[in-house]
N, C-alpha and C. Protein backbone atom coordinates (compact mmCIF):
# COMPACT_ATOMS: atom_id res chain seq x y z
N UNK A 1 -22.85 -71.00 -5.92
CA UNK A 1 -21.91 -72.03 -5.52
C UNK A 1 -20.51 -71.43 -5.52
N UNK A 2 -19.77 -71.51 -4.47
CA UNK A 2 -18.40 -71.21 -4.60
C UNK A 2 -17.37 -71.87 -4.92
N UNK A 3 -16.66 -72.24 -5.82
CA UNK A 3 -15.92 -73.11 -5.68
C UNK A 3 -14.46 -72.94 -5.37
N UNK A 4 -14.03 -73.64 -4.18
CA UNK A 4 -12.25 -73.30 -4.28
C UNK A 4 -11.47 -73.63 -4.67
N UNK A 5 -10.45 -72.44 -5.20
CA UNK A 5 -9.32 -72.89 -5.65
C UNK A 5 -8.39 -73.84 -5.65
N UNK A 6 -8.04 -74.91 -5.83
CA UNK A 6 -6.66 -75.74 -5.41
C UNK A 6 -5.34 -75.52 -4.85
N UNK A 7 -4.63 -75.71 -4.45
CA UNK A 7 -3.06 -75.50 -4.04
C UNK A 7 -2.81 -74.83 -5.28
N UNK A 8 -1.71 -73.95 -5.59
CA UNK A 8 -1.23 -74.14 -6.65
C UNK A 8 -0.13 -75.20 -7.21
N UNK A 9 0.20 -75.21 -8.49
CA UNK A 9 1.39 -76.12 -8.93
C UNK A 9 2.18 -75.57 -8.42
N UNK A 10 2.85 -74.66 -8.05
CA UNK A 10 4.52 -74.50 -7.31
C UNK A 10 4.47 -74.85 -6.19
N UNK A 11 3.72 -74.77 -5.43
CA UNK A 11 4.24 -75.76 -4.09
C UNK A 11 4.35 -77.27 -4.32
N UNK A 12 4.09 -77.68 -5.50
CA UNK A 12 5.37 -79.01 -5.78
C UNK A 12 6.56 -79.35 -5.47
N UNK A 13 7.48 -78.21 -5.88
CA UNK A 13 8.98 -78.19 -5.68
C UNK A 13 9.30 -79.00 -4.04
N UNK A 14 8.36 -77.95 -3.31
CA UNK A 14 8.33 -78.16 -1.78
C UNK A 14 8.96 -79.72 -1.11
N UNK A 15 7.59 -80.23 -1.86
CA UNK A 15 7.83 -81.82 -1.69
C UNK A 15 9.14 -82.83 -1.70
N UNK A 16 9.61 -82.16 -3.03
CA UNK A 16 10.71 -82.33 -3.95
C UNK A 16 10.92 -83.91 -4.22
N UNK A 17 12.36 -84.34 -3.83
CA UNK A 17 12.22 -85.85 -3.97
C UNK A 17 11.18 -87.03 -3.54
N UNK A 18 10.53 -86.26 -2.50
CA UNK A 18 9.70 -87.09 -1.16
C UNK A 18 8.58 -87.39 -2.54
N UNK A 19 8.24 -86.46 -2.87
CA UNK A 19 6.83 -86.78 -4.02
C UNK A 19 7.06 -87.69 -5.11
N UNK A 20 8.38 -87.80 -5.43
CA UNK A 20 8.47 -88.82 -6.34
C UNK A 20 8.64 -90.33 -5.73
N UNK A 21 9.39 -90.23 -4.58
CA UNK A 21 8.99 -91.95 -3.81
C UNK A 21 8.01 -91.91 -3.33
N UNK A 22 6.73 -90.97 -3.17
CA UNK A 22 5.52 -91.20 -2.98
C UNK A 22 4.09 -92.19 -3.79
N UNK A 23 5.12 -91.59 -5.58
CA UNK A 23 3.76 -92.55 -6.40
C UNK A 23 4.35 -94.10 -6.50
N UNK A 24 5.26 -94.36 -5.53
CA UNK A 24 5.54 -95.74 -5.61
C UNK A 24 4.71 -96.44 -4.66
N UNK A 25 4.37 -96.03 -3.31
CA UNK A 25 3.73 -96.13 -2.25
C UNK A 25 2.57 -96.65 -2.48
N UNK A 26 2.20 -98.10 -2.00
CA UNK A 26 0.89 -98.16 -2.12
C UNK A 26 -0.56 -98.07 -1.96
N UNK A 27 -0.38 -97.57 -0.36
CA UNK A 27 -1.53 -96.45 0.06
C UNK A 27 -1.58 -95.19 -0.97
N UNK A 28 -0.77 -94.39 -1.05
CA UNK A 28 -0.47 -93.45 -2.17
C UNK A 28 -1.18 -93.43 -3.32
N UNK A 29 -0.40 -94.64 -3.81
CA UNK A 29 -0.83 -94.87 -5.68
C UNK A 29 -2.44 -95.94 -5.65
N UNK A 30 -2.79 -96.59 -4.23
CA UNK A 30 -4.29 -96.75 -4.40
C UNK A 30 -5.29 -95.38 -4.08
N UNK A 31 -4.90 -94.62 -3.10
CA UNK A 31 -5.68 -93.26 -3.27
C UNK A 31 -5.85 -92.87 -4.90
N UNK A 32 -4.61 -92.22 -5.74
CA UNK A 32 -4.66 -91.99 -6.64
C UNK A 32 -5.66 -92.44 -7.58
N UNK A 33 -5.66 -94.00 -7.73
CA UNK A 33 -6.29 -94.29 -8.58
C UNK A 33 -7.85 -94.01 -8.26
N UNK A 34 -8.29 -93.91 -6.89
CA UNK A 34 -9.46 -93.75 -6.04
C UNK A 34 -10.13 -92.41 -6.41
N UNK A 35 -9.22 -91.37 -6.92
CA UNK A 35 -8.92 -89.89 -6.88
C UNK A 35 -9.33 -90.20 -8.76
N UNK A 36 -9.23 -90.83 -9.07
CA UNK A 36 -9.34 -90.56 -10.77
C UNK A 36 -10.17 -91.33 -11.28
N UNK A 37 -10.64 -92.58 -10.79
CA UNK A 37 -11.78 -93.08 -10.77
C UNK A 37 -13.13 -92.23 -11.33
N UNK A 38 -13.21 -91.20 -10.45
CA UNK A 38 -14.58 -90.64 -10.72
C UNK A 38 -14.12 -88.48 -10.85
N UNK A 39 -12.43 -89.20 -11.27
CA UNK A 39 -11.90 -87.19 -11.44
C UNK A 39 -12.22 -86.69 -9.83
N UNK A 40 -11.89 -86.84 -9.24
CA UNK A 40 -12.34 -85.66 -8.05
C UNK A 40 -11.52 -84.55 -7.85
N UNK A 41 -12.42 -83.86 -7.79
CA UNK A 41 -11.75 -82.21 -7.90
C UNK A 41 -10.99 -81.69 -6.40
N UNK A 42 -10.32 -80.21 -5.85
CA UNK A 42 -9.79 -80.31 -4.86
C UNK A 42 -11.03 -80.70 -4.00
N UNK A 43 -12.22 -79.91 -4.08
CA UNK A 43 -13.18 -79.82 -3.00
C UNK A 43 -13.69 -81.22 -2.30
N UNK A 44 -13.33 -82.35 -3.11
CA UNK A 44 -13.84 -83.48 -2.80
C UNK A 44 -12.00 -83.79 -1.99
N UNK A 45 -11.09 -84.13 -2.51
CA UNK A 45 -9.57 -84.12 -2.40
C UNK A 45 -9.25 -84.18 -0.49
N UNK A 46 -9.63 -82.18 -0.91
CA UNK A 46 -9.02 -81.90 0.90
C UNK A 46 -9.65 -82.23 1.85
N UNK A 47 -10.95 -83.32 1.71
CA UNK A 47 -12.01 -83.50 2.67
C UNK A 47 -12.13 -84.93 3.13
N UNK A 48 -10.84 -85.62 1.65
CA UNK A 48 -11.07 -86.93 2.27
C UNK A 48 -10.52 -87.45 3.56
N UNK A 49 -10.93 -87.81 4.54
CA UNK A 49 -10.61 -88.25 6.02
C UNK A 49 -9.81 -89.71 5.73
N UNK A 50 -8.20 -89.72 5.40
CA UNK A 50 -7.66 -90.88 4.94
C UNK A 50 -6.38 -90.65 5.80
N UNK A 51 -5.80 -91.52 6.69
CA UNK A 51 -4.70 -91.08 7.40
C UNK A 51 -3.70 -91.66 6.40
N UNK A 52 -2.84 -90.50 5.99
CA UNK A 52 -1.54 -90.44 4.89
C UNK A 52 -0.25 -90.10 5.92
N UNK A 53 0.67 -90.59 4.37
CA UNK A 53 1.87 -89.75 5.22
C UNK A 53 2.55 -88.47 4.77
N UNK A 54 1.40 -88.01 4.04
CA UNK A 54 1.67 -86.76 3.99
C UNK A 54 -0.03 -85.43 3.99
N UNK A 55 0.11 -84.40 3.45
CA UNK A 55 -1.28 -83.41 4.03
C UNK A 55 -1.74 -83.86 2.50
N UNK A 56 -2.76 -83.26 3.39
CA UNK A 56 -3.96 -83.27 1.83
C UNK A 56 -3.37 -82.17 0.64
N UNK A 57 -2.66 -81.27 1.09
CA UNK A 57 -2.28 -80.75 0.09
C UNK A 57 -1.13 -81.10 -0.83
N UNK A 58 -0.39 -81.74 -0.36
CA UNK A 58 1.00 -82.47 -0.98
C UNK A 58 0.02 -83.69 -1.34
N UNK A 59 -0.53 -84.38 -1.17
CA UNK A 59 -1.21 -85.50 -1.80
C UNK A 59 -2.01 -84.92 -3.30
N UNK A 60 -2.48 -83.77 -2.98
CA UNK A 60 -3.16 -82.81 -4.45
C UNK A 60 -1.81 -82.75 -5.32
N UNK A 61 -1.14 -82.08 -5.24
CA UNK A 61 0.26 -82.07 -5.69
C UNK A 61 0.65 -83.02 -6.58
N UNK A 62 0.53 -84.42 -5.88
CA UNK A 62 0.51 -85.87 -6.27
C UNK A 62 -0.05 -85.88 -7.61
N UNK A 63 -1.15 -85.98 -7.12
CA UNK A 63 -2.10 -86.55 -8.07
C UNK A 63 -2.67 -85.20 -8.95
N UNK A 64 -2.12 -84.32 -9.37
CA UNK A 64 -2.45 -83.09 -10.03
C UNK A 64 -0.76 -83.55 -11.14
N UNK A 65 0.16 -83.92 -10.62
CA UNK A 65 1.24 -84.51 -11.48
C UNK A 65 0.59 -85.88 -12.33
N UNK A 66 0.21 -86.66 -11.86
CA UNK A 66 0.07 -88.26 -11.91
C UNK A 66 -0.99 -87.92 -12.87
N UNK A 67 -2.12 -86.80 -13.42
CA UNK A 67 -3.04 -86.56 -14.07
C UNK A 67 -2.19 -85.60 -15.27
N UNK A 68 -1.23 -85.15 -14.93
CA UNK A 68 -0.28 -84.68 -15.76
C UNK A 68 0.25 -85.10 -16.93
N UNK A 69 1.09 -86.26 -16.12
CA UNK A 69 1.80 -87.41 -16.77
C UNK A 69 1.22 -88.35 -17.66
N UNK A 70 0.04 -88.51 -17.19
CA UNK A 70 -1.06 -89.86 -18.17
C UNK A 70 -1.73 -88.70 -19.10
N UNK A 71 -2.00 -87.30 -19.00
CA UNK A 71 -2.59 -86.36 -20.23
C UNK A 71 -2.34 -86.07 -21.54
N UNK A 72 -2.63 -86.04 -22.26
CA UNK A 72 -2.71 -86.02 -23.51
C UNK A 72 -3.15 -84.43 -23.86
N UNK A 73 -1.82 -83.53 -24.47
CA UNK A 73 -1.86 -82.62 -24.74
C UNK A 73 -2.17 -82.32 -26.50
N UNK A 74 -3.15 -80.95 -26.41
CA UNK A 74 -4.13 -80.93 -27.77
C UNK A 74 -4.08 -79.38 -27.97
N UNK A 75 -3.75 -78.94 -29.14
CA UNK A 75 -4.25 -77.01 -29.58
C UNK A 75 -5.15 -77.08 -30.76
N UNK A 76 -5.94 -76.63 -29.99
CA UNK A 76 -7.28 -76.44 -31.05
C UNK A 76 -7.29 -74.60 -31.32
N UNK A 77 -6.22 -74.77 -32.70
CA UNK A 77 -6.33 -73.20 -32.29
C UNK A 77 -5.46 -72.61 -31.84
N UNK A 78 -6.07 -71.36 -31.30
CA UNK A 78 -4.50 -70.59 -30.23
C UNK A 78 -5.08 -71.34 -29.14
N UNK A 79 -5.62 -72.44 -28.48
CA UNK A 79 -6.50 -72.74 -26.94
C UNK A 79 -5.77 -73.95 -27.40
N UNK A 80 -5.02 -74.34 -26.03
CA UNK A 80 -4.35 -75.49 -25.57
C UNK A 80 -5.16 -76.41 -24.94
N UNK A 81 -5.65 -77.63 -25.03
CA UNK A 81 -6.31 -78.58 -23.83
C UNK A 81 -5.02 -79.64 -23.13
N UNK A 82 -5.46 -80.21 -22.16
CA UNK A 82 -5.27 -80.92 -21.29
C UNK A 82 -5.89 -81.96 -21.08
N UNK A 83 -6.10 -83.00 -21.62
CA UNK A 83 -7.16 -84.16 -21.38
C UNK A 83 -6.61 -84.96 -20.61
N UNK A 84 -7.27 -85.86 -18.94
CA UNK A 84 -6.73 -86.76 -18.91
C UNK A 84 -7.76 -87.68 -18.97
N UNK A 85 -7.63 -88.87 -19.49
CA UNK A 85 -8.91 -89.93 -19.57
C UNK A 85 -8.80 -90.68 -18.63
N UNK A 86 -9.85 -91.00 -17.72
CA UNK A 86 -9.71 -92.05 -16.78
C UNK A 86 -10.46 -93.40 -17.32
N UNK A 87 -10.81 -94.13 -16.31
CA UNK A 87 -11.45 -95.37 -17.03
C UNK A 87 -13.03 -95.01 -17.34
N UNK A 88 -13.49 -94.30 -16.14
CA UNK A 88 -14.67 -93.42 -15.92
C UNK A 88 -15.27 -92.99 -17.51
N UNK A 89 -14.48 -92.22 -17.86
CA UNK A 89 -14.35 -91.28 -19.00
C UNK A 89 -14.25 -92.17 -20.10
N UNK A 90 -13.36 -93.02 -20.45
CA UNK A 90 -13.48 -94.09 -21.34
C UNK A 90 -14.60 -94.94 -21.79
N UNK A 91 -15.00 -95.64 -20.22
CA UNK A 91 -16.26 -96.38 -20.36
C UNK A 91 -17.44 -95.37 -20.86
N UNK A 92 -17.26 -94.03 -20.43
CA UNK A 92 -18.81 -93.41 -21.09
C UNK A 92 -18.42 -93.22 -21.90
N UNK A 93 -17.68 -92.40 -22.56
CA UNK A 93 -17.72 -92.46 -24.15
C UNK A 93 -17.48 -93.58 -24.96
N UNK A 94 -17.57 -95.07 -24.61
CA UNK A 94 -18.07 -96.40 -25.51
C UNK A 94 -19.21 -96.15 -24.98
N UNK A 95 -19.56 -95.91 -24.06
CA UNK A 95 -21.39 -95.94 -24.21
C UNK A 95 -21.93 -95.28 -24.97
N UNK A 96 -21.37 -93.70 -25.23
CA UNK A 96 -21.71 -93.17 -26.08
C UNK A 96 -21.84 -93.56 -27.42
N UNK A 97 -20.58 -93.71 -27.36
CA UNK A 97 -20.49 -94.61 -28.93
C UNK A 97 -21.07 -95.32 -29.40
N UNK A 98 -21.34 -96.12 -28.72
CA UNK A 98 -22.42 -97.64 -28.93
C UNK A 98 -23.96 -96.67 -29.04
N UNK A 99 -24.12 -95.77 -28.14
CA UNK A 99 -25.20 -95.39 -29.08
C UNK A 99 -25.73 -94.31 -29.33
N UNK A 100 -24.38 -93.70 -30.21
CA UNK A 100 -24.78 -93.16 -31.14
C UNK A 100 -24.97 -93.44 -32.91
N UNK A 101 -24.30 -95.26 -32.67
CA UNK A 101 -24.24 -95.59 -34.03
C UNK A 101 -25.93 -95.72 -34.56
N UNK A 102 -26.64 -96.04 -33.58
CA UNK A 102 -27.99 -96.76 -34.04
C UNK A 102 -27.80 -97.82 -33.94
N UNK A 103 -29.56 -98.46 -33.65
CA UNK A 103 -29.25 -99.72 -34.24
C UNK A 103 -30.77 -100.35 -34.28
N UNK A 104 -31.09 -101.52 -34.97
CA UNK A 104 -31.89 -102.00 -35.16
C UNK A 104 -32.11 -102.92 -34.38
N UNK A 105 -33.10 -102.81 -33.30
CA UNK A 105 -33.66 -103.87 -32.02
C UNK A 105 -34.05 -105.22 -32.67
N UNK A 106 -34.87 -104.84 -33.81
CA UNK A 106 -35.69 -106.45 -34.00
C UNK A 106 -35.91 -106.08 -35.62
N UNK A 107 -34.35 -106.42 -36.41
CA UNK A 107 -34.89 -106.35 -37.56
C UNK A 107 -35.75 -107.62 -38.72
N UNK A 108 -36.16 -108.66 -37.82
CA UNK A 108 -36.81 -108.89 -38.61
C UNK A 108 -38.36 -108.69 -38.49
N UNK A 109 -38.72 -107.20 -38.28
CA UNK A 109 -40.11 -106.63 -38.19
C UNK A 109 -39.67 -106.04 -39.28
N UNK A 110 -38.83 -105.40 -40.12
CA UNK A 110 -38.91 -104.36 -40.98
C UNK A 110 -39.03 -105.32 -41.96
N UNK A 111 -39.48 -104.67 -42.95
CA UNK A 111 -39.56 -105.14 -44.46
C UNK A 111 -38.54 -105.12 -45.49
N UNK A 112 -38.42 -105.85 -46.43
CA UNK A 112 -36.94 -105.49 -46.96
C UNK A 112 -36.41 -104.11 -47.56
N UNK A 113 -37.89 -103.74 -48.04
CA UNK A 113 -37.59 -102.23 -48.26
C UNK A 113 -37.26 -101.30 -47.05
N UNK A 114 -37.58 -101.25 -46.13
CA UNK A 114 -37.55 -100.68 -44.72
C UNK A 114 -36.24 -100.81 -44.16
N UNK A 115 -35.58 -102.20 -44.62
CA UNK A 115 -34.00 -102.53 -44.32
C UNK A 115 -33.04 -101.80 -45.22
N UNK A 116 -33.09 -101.40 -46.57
CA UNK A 116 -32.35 -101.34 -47.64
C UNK A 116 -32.62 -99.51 -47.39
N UNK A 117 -33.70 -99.02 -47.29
CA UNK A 117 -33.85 -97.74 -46.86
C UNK A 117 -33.00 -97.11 -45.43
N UNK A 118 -32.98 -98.68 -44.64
CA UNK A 118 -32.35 -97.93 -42.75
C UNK A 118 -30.67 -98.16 -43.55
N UNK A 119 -30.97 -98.99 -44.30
CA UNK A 119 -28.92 -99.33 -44.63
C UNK A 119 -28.28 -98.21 -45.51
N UNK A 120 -29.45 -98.12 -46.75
CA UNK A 120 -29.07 -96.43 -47.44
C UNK A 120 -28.51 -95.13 -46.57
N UNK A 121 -29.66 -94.47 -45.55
CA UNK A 121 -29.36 -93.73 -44.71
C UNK A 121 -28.20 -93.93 -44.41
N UNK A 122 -27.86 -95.17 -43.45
CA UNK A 122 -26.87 -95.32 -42.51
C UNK A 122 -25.78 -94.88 -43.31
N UNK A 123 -25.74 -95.48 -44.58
CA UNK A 123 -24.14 -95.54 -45.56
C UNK A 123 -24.16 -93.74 -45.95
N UNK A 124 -25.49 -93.13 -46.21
CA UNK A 124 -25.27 -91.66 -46.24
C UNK A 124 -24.86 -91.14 -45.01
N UNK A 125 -25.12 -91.13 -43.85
CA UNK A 125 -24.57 -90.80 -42.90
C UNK A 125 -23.58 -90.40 -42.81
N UNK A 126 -22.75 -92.20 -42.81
CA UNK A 126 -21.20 -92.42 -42.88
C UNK A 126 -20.69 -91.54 -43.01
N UNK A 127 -20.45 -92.00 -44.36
CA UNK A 127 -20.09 -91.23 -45.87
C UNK A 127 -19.68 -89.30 -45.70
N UNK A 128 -20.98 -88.83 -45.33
CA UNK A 128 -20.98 -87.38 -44.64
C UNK A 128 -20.23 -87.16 -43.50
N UNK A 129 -20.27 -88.01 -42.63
CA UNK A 129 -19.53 -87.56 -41.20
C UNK A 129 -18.08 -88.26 -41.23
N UNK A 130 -17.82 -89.11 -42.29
CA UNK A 130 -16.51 -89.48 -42.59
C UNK A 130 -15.97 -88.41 -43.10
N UNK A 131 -16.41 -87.77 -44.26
CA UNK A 131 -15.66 -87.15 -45.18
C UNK A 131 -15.26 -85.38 -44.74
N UNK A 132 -16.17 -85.35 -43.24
CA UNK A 132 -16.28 -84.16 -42.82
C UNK A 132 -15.13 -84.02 -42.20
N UNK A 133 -14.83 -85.43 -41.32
CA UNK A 133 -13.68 -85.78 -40.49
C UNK A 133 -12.70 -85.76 -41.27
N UNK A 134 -12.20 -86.12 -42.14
CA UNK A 134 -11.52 -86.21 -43.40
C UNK A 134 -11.06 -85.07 -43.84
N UNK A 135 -12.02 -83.58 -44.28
CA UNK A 135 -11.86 -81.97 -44.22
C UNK A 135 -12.55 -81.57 -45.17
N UNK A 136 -13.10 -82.55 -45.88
CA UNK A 136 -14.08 -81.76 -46.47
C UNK A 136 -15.13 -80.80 -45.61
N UNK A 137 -15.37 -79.29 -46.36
CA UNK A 137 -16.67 -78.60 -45.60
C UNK A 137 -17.37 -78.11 -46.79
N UNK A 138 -18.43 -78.89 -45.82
CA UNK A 138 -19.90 -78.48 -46.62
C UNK A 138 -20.97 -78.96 -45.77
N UNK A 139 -22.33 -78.31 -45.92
CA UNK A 139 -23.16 -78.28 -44.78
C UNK A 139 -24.00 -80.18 -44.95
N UNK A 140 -24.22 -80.53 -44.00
CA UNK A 140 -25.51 -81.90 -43.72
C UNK A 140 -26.13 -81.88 -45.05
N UNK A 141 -26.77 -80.69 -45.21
CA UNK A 141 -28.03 -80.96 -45.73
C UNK A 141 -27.94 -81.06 -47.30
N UNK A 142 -26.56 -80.06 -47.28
CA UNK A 142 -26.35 -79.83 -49.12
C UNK A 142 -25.32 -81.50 -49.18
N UNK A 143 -24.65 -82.23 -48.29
CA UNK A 143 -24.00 -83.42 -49.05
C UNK A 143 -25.18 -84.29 -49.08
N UNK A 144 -26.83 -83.72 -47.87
CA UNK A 144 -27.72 -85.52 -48.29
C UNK A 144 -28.08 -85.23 -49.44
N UNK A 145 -28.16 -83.64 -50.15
CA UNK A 145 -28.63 -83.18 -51.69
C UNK A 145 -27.98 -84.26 -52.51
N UNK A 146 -26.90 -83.44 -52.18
CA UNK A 146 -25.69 -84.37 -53.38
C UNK A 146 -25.89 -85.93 -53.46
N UNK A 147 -26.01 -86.91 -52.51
CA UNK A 147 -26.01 -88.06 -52.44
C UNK A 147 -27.75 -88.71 -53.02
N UNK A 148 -28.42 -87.30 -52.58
CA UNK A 148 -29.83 -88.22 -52.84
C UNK A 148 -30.32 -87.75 -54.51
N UNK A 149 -29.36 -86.98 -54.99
CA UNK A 149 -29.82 -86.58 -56.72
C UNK A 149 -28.56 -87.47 -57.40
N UNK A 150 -27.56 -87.87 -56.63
CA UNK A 150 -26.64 -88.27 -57.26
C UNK A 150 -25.87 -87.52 -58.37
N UNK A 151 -25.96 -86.17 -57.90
CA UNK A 151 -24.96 -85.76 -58.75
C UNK A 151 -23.83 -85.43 -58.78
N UNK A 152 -22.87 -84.86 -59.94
CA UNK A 152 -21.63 -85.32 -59.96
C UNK A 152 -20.79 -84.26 -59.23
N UNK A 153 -19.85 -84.61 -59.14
CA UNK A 153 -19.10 -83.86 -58.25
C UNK A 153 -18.77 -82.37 -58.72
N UNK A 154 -19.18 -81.42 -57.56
CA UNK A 154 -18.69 -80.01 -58.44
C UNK A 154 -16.90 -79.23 -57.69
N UNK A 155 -16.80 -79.87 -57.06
CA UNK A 155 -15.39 -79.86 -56.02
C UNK A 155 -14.98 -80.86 -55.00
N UNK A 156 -14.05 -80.40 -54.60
CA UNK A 156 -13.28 -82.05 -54.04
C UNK A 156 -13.72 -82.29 -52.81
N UNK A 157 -14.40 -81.41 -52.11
CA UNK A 157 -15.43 -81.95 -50.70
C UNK A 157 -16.64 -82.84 -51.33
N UNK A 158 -17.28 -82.66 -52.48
CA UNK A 158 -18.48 -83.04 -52.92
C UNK A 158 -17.52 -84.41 -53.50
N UNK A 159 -16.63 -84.25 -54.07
CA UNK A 159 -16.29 -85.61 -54.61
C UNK A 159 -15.88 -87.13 -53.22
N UNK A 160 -15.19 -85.89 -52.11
CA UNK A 160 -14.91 -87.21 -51.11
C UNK A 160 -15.93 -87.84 -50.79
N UNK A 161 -17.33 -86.63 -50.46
CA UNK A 161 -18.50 -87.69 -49.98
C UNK A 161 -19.22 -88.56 -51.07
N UNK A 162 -19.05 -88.33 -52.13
CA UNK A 162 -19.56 -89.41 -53.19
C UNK A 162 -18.49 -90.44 -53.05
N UNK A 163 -17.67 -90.20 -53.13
CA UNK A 163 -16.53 -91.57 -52.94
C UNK A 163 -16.50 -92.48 -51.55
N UNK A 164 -16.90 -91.85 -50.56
CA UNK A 164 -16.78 -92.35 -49.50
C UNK A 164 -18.08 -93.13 -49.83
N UNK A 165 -19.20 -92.54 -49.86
CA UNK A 165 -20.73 -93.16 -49.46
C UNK A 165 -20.68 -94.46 -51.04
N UNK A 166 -20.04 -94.30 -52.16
CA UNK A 166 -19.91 -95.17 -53.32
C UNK A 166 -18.84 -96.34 -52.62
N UNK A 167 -17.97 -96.40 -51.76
CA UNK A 167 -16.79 -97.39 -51.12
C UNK A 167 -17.83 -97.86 -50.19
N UNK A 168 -18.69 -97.41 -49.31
CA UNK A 168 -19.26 -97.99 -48.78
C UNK A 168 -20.46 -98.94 -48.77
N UNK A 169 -20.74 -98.40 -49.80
CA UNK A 169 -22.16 -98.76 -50.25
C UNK A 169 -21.49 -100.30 -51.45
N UNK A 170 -20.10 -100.22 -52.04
CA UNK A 170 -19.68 -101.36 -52.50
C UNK A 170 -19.21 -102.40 -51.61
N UNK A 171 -18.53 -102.02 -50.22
CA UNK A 171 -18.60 -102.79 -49.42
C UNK A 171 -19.60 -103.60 -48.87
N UNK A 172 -20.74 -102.59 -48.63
CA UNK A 172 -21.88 -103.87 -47.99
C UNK A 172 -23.02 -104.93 -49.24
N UNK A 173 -22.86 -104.46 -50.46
CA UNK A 173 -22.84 -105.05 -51.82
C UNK A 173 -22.21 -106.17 -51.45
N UNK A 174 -21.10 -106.14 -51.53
CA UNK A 174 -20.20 -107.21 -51.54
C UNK A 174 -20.42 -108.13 -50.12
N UNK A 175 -20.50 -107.23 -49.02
CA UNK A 175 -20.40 -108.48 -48.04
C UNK A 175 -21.97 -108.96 -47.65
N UNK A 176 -22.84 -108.57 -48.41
CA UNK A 176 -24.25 -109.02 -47.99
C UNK A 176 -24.37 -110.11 -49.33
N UNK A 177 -23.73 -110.46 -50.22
CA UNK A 177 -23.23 -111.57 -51.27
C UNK A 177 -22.86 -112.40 -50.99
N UNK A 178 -21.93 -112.29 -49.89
CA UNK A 178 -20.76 -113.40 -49.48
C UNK A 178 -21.64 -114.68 -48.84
């Protein structure tokens, strides 16, 4: 597969003022949004058959700024990212989200032990992938150790995930009471 290059960013300047009363335009700024909808790259871009008032390449220009401007700059590291989120991108990662939490289709097939066992897990989970986010490091398998012997803390990564998965596990105590 070959893929081609884009315009570059300096033939921006070119445009100059014209590109900035362009994202006011509403043929313009509905392309755009048309253009980010589903991210389209140049190859999709220079092919769309849309009579503008300007070329397909000053329209890239456009909307290579307009993806600019809404981005959210990140260094992971010495490596810089560039994110821009569209709605596209948003909506799948709540899908994601939604399921990757789990969930229980029809819990009243499980047994109460079967519930108190899926709710244990879940709160170990947490607890681990909270406290990882948080900075504790230590591997999966040695914090489900720690949580499933219950023992005491031997450093302050081992102590966040006992604290976290003990806050949580008092929370749903408490709100399965209420």
């Amino acid at each position: 597969m070959n893929i081609k290059r884009p315009p570059s960013k300096g033939k921006l300047s070119k445009i100059g003022k014209k590109s900035i009363n362009l994202f006011f335009d509403e043929q313009i700024s509905s392309l755009i949004d048309f253009c980010n909808r589903d991210y389209l790259y140049w190859d999709q871009v220079k092919n769309l058959n849309i009579e503008m008032k300007i070329s397909n390449q000053d329209f890239w220009q456009i909307l290579k700024l307009n993806r600019s401007l809404n981005s959210k700059h990140i260094k992971f590291g010495k490596y810089a990212f560039s994110l821009c989120n569209t709605d596209k991108i948003i909506r799948q990662l709540h899908e994601l989200d939604m399921g990757l939490g789990g969930s229980i289709k029809n819990i009243s097939t499980l047994s109460e032990k079967e519930k108190d066992f899926y709710i244990l897990s879940s709160l170990k989970e947490e607890a681990i992938a909270s406290s990882k986010m948080e900075g504790a490091t230590t591997t999966r398998k040695l914090a489900k150790e720690i949580l499933r012997k219950e023992e005491k803390p031997t450093d302050i990564h081992s102590q966040m995930i006992i604290n976290n998965y003990n806050t949580m596990k008092y929370l749903v105590e408490k709100n399965l009471k209420i």
